[in-house]
C-alpha atoms as a PDB file:
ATOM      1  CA  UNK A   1     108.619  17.127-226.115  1.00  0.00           C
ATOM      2  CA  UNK A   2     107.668  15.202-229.338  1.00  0.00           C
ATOM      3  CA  UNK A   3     109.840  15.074-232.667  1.00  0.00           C
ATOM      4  CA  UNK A   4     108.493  15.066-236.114  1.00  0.00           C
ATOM      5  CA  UNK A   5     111.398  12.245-237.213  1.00  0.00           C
ATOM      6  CA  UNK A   6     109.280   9.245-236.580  1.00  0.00           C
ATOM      7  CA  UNK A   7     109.021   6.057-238.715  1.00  0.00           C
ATOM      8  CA  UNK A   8     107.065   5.037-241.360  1.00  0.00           C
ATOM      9  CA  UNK A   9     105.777   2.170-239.996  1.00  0.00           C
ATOM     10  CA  UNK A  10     104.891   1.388-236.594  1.00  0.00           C
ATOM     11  CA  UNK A  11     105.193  -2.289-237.518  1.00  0.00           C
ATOM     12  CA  UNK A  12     109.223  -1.641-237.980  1.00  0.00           C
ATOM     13  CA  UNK A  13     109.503  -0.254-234.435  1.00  0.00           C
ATOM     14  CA  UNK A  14     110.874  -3.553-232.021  1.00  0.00           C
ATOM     15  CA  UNK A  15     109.059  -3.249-228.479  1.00  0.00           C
ATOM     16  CA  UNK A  16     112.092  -2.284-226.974  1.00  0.00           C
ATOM     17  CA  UNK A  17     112.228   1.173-228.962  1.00  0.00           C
ATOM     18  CA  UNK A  18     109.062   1.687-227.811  1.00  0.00           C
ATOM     19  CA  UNK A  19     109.632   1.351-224.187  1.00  0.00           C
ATOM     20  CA  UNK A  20     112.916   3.509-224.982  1.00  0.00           C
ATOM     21  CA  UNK A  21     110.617   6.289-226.044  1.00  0.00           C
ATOM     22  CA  UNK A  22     108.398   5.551-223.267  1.00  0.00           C
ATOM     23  CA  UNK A  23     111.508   6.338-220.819  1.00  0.00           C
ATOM     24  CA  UNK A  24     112.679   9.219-222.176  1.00  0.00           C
ATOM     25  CA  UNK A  25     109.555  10.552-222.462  1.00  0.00           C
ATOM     26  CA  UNK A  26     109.204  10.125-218.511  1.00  0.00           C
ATOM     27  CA  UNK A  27     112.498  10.953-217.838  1.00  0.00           C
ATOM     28  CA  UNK A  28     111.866  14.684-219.827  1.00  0.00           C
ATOM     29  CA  UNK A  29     108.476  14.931-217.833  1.00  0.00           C
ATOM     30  CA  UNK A  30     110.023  14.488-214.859  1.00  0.00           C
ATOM     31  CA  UNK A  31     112.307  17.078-215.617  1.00  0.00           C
ATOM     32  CA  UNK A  32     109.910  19.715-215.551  1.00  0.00           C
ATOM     33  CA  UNK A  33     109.843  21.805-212.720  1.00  0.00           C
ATOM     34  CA  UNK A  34     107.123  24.136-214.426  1.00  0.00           C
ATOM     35  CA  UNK A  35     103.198  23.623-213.592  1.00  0.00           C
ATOM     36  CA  UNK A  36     100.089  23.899-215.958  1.00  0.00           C
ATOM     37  CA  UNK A  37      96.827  24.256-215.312  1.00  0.00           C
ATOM     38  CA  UNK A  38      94.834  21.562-216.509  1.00  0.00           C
ATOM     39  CA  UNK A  39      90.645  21.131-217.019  1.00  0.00           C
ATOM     40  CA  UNK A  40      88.732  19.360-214.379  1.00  0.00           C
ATOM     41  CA  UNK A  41      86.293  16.679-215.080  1.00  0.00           C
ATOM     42  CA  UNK A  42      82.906  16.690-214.031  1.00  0.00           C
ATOM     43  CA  UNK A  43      80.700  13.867-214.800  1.00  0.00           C
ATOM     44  CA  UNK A  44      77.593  14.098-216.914  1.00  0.00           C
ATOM     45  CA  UNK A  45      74.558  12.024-215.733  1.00  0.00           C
ATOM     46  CA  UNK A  46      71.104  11.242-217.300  1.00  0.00           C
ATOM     47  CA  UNK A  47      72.015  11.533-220.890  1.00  0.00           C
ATOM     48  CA  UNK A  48      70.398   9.296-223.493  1.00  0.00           C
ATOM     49  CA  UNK A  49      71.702   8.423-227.193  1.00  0.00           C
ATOM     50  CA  UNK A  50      69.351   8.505-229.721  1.00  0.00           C
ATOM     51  CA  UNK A  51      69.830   7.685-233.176  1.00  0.00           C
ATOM     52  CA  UNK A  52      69.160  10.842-235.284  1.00  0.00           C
ATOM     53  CA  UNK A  53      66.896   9.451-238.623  1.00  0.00           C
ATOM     54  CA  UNK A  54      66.447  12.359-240.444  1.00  0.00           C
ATOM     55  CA  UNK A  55      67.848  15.704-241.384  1.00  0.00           C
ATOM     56  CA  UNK A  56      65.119  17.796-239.499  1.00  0.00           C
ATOM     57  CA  UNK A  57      65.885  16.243-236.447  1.00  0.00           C
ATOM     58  CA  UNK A  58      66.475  18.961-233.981  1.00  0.00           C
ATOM     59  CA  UNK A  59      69.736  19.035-231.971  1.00  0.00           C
ATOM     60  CA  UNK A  60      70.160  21.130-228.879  1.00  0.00           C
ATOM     61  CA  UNK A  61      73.547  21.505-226.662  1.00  0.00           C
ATOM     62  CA  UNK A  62      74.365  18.484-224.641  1.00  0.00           C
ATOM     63  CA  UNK A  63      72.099  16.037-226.237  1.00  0.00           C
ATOM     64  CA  UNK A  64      74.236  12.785-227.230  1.00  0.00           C
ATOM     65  CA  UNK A  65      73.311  11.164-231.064  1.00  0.00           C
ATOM     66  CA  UNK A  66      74.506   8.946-233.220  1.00  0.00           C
ATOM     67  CA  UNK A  67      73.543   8.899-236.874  1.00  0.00           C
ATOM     68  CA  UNK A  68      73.408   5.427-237.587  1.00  0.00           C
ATOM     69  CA  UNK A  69      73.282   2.750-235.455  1.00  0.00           C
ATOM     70  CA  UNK A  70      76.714   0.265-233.893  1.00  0.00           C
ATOM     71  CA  UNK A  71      79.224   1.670-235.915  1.00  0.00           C
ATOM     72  CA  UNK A  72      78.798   5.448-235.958  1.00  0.00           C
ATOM     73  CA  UNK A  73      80.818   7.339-233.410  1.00  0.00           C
ATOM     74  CA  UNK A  74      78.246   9.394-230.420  1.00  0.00           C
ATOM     75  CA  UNK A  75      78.323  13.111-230.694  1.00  0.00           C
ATOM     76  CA  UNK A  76      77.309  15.365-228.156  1.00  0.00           C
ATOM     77  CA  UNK A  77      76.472  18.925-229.134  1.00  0.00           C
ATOM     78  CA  UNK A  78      78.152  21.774-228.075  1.00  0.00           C
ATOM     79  CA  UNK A  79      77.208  25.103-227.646  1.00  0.00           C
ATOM     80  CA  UNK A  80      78.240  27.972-229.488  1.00  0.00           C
ATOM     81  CA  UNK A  81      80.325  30.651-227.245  1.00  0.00           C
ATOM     82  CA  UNK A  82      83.660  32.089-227.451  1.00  0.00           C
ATOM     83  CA  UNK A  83      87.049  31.922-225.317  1.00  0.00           C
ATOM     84  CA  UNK A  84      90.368  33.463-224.273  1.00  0.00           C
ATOM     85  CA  UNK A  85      92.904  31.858-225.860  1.00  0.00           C
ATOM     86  CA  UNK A  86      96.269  31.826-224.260  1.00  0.00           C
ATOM     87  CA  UNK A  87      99.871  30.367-226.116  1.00  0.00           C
ATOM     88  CA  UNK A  88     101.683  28.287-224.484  1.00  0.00           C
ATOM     89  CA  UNK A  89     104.610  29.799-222.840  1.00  0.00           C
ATOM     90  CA  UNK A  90     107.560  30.014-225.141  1.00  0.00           C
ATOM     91  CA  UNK A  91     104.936  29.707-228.433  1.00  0.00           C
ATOM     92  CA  UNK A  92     105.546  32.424-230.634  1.00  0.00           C
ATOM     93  CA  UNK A  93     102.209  32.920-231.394  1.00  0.00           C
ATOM     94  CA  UNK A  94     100.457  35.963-229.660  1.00  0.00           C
ATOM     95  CA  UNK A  95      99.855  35.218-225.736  1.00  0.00           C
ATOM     96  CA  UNK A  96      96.171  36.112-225.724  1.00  0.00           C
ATOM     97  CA  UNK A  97      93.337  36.160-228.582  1.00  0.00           C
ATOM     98  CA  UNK A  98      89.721  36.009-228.215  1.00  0.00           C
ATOM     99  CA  UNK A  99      88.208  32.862-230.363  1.00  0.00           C
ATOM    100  CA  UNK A 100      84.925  32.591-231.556  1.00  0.00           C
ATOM    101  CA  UNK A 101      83.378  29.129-231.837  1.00  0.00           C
ATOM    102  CA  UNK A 102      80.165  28.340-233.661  1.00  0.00           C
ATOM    103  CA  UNK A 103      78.215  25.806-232.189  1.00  0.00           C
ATOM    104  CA  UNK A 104      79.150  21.659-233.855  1.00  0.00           C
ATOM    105  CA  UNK A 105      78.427  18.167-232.667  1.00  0.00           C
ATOM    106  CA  UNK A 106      81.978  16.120-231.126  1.00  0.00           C
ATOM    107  CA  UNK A 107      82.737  12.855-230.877  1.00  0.00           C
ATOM    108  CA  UNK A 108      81.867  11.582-226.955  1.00  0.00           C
ATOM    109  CA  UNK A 109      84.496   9.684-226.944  1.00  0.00           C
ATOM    110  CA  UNK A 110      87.436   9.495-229.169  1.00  0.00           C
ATOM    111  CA  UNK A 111      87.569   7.174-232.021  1.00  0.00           C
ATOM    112  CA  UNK A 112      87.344   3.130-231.041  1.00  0.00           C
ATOM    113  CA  UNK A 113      88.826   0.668-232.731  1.00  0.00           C
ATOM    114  CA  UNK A 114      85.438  -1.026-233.086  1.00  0.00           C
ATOM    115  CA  UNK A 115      84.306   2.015-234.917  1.00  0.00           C
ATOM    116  CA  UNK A 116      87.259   2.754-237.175  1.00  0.00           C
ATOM    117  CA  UNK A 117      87.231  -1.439-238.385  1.00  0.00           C
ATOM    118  CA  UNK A 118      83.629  -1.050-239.483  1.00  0.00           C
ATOM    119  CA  UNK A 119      85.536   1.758-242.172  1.00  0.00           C
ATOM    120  CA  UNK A 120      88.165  -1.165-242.718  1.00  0.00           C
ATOM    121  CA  UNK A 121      85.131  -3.811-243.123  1.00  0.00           C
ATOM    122  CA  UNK A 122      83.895  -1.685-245.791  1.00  0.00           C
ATOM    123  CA  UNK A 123      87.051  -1.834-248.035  1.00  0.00           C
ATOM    124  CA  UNK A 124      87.734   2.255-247.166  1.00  0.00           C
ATOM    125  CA  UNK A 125      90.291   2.507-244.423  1.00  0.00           C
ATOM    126  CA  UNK A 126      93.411   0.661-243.770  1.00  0.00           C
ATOM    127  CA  UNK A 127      93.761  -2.105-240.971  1.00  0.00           C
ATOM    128  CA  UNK A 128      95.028  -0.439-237.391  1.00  0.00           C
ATOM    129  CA  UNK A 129      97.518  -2.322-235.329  1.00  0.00           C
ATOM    130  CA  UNK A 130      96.492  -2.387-232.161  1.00  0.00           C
ATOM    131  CA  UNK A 131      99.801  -3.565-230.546  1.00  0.00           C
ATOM    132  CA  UNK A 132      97.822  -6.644-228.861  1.00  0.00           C
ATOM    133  CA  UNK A 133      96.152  -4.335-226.068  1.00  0.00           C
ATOM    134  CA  UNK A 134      92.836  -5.089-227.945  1.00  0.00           C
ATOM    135  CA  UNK A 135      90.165  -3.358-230.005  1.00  0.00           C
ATOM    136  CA  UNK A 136      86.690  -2.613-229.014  1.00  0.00           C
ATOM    137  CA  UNK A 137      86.239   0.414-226.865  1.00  0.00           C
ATOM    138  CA  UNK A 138      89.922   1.440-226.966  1.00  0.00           C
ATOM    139  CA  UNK A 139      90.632   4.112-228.800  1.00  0.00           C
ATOM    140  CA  UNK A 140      92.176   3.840-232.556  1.00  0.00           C
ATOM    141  CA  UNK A 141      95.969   4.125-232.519  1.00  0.00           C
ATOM    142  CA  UNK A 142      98.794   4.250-234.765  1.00  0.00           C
ATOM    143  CA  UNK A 143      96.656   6.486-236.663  1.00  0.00           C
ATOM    144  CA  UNK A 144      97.942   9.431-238.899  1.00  0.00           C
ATOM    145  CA  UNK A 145      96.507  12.383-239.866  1.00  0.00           C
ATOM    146  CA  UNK A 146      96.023  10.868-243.390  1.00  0.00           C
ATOM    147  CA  UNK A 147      94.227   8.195-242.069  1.00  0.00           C
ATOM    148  CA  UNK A 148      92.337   9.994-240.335  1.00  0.00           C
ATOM    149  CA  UNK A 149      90.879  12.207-243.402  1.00  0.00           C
ATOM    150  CA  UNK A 150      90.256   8.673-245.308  1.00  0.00           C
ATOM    151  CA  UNK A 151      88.000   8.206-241.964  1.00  0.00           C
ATOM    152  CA  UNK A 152      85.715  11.342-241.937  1.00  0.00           C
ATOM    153  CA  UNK A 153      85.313  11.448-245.576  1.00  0.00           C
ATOM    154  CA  UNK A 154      84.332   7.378-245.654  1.00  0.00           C
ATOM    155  CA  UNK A 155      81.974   8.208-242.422  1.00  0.00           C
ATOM    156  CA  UNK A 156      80.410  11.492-243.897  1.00  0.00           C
ATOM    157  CA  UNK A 157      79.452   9.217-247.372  1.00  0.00           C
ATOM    158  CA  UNK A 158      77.933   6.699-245.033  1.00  0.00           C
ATOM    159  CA  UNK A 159      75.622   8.971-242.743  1.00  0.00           C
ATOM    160  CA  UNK A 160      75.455  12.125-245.327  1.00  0.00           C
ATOM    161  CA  UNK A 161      76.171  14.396-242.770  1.00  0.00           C
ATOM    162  CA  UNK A 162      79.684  16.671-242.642  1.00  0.00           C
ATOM    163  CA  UNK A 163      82.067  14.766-240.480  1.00  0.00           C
ATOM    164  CA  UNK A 164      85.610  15.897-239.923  1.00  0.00           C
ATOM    165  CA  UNK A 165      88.293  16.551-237.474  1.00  0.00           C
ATOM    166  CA  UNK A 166      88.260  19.574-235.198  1.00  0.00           C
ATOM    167  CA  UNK A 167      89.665  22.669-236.026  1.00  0.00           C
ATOM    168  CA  UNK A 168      92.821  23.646-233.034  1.00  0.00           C
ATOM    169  CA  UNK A 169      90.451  25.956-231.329  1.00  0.00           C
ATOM    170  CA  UNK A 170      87.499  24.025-231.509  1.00  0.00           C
ATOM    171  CA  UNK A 171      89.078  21.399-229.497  1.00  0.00           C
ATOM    172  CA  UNK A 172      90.508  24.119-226.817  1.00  0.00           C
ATOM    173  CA  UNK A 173      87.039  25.314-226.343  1.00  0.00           C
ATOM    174  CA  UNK A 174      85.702  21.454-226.207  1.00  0.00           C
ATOM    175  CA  UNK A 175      88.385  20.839-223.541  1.00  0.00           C
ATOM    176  CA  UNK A 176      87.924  23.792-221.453  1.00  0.00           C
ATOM    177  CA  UNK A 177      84.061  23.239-221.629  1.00  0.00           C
ATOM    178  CA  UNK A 178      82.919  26.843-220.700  1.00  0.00           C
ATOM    179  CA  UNK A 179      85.761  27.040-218.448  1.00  0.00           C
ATOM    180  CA  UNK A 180      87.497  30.198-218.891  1.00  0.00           C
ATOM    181  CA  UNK A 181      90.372  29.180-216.313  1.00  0.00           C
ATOM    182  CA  UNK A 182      91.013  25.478-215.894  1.00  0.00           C
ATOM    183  CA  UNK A 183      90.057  24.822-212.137  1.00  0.00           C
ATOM    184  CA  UNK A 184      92.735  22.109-211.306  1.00  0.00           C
ATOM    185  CA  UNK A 185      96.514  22.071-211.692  1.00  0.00           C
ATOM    186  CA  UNK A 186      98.277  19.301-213.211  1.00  0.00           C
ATOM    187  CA  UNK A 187      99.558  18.746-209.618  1.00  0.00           C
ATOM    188  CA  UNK A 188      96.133  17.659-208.766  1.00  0.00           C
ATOM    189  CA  UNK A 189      95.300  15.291-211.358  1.00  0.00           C
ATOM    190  CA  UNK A 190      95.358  11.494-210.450  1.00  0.00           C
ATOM    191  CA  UNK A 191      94.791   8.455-211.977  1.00  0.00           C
ATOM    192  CA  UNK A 192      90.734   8.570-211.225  1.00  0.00           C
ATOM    193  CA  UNK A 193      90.662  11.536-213.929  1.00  0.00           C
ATOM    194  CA  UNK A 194      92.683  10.925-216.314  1.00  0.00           C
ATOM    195  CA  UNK A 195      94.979   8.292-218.415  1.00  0.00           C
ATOM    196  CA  UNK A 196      98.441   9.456-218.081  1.00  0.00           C
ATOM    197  CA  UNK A 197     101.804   8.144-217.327  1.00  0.00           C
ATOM    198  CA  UNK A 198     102.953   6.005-215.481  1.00  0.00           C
ATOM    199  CA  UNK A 199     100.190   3.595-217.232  1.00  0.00           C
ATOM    200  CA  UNK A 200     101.387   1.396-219.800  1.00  0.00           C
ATOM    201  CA  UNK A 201      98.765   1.665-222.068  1.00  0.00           C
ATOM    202  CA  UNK A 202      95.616   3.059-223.391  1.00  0.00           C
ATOM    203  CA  UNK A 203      92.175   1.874-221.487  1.00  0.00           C
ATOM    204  CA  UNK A 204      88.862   1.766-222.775  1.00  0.00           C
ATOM    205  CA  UNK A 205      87.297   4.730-223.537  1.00  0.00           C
ATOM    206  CA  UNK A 206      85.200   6.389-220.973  1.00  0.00           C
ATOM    207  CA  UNK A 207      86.433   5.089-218.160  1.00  0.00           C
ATOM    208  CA  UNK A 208      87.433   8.209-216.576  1.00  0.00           C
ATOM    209  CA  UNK A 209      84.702  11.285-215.455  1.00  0.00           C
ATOM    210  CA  UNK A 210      83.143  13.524-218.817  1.00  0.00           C
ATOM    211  CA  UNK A 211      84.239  17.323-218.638  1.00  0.00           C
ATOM    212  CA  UNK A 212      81.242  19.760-218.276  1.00  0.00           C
ATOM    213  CA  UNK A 213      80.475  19.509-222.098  1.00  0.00           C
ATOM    214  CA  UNK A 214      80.111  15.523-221.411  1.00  0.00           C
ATOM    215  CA  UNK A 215      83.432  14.813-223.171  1.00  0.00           C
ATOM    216  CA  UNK A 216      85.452  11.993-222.164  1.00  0.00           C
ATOM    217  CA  UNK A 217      89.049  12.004-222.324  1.00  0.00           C
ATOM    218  CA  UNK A 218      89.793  15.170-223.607  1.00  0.00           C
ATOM    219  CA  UNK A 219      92.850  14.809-221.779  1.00  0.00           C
ATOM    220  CA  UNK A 220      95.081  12.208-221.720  1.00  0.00           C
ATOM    221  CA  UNK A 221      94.730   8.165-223.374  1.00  0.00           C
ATOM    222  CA  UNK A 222      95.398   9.119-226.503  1.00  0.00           C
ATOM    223  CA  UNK A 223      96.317  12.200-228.286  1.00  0.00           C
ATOM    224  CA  UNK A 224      94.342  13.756-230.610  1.00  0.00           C
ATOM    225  CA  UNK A 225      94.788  14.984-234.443  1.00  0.00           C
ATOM    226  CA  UNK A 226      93.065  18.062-235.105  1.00  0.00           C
ATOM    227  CA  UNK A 227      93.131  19.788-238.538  1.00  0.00           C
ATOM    228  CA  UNK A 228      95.856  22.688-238.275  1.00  0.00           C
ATOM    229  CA  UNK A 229      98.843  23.033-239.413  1.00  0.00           C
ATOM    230  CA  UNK A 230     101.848  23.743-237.653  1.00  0.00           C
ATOM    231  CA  UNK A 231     103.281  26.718-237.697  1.00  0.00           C
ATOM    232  CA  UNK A 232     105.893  28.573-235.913  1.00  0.00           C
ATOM    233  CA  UNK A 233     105.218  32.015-237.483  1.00  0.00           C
ATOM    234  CA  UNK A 234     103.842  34.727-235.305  1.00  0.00           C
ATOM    235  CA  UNK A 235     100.190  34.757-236.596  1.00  0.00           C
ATOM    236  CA  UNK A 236      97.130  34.497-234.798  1.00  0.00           C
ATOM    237  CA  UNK A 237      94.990  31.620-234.537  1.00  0.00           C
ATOM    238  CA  UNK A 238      91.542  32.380-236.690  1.00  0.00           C
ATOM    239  CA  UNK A 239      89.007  34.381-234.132  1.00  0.00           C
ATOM    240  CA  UNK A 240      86.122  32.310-235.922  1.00  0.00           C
ATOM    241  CA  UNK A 241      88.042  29.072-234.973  1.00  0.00           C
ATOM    242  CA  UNK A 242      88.447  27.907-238.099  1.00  0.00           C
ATOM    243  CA  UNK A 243      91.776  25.823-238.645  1.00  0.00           C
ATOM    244  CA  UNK A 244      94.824  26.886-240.279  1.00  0.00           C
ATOM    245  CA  UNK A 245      95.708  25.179-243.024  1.00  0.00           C
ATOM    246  CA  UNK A 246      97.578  25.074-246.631  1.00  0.00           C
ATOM    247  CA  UNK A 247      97.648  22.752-249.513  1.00  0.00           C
ATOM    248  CA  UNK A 248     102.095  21.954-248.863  1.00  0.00           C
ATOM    249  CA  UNK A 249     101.273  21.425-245.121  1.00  0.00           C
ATOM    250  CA  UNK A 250     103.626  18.392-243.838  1.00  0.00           C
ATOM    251  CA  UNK A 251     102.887  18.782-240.192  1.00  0.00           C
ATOM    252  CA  UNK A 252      99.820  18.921-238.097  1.00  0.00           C
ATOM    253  CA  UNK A 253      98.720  19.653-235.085  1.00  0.00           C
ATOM    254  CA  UNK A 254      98.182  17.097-232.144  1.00  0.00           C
ATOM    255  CA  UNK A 255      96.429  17.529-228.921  1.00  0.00           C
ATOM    256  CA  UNK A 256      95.252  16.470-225.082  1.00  0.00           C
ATOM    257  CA  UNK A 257      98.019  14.839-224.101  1.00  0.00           C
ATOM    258  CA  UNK A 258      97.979  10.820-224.134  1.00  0.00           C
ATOM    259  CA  UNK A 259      99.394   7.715-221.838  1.00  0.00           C
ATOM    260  CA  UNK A 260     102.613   8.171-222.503  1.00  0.00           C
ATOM    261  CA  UNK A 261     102.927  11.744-220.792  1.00  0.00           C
ATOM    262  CA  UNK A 262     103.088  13.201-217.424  1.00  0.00           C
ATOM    263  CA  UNK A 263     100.189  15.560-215.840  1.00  0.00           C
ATOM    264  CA  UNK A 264     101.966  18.827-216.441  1.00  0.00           C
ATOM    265  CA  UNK A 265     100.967  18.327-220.102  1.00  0.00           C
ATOM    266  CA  UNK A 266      97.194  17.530-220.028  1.00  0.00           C
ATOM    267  CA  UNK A 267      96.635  21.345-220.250  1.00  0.00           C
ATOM    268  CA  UNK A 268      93.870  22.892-222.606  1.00  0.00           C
ATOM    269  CA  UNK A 269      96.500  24.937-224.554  1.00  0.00           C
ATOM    270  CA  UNK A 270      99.547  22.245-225.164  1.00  0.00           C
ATOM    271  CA  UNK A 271     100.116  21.404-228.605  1.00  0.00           C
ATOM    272  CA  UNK A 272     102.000  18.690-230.047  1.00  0.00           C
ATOM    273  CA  UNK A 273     102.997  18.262-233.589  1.00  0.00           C
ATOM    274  CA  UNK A 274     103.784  15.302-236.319  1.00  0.00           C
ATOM    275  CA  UNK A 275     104.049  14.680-240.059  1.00  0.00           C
ATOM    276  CA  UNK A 276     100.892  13.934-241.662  1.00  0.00           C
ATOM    277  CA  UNK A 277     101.940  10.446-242.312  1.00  0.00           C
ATOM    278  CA  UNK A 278     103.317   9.636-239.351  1.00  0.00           C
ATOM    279  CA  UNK A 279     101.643   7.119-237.199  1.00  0.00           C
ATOM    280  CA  UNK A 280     102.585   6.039-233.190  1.00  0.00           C
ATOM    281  CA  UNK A 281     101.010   4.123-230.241  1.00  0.00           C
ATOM    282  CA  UNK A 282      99.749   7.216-228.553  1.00  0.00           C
ATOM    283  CA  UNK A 283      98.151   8.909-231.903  1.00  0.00           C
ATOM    284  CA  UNK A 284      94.353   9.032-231.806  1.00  0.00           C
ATOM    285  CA  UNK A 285      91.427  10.923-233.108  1.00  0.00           C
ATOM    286  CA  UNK A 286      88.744  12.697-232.008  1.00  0.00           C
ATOM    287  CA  UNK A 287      86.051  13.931-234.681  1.00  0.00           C
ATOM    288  CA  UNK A 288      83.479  16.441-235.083  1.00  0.00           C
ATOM    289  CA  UNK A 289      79.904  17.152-237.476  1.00  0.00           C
ATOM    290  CA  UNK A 290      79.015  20.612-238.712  1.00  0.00           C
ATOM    291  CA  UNK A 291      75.461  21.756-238.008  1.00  0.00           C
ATOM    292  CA  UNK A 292      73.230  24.268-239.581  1.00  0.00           C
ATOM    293  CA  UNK A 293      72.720  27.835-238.088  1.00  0.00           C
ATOM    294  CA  UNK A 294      68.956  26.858-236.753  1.00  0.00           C
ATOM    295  CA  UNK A 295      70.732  24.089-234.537  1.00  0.00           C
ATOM    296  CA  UNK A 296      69.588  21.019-237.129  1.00  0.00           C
ATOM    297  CA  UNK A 297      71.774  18.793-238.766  1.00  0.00           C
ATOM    298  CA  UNK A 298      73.053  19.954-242.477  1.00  0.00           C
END
């Protein structure tokens, strides 16, 4: 349902092309007579943040850091385990492989606009528009995958740990949080669980329940880079969840679904796709930190 052939620059685009695209977008949604499952969210309670001060700090699974203080995105830690992956229907790739997923701290929450501008403060990112809907707590937009990289690398200088963007199946796994079936169809999803058309806009992150890994909007307000490529050939995903990726890659992956789409594609195995320069009001990130084999940060 998304095209690669998207502007340059957001700041080109007149409001009412946007609210074209918006249509369409519905229109094509509403279209679809097929149903997907979709992940449930269950709420998280009782967790505290703490600021993690040194490399020998020991993380465990579902504990929530930070590694410095304000500006740094919270992580939660999630456990290692593996996963049946299944294609989309009409994907080329095979149906069903079994992934692999080492255990690796992910963002919370995806990226805020108050976190990305403390990259832009320091002289290493590039402003954001953020359309007028405000910055704070809602997540980054008009993002692209470039952007994105200029991000993780600026954030992994400042905190010295290995920050980056999720690997495809890393972020199925992190969506399905241990599920190995979803346990909700998109025809049950409402408003109370998830940002998705018809709002107008994204909200502030959070605002809707954590998934059983404490994850918040994995699904839905904004989508999500990840670091694959896209590819239409019929290999398999990695089984050690690593991404895909090449040097000539011009289009990455995208997932989770954002405001601008209908339930039936907030499913854990829907993948969008857009040119690595290509920004939009939907486009977000999520981001994740590599951690050692004893469970403590690198």
């Amino acid at each position: 349902m998304r095209t690669s052939d998207r502007p340059a620059s957001l700041e080109q685009n007149s409001l009412i092309q946007q609210e074209t695209r918006m249509f369409i977008l519905r229109k094509l949604v509403g279209l679809s007579a097929l149903i997907f499952a979709c992940a449930g969210g269950v709420s998280l309670t009782g967790i505290t943040v703490a600021v993690a001060a040194t490399a020998s700090d020991g993380l465990k699974p579902g504990e929530v850091f930070s590694d410095c203080a304000d500006v740094c995105p919270q992580m939660v830690v999630i456990p290692a385990g593996r996963f049946t992956r299944e294609a989309p229907k009409g994907d080329k790739k095979p149906a069903i492989t079994e992934v692999e997923i080492k255990a690796l701290a992910v963002g919370r929450f995806e990226v805020t606009f108050r976190e990305y501008d403390a990259c832009v403060a320091a002289k290493a990112c590039t402003r954001i528009s953020d359309l007028g809907w405000g910055r704070d707590r809602r997540p980054v937009i008009n993002i692209s995958w470039n952007d994105a990289q200029t991000y993780v690398r600026w954030l992994s200088t400042k905190t010295g740990q290995t920050y980056r963007l999720l690997s495809d199946a890393e972020w199925e796994y992190a969506a399905r949080a241990g599920q190995a079936a979803s346990s909700k169809s998109a025809k049950d999803l409402d408003a109370t669980q998830a940002v998705f058309a018809p709002r107008e806009r994204t909200e502030p992150v959070g605002t809707r329940p954590a998934n059983g890994f404490g994850l918040y909007d994995m699904f839905g307000n904004a989508l999500e880079w990840v670091e694959d490529c896209w590819s239409e050939a019929d290999a398999a995903p990695e089984k050690d969840g690593m991404s895909l990726s090449s040097a000539d890659c011009r289009q990455r992956v995208l997932r989770g679904g954002s405001w601008v789409y209908g339930a039936a594609f907030l499913r854990p195995n829907a993948r969008f796709k857009d040119r690595t320069s290509a920004i939009n009001f939907d486009q977000g990130i999520r981001i994740a930190r590599e951690l050692s084999r004893n469970g403590h940060t690198n």
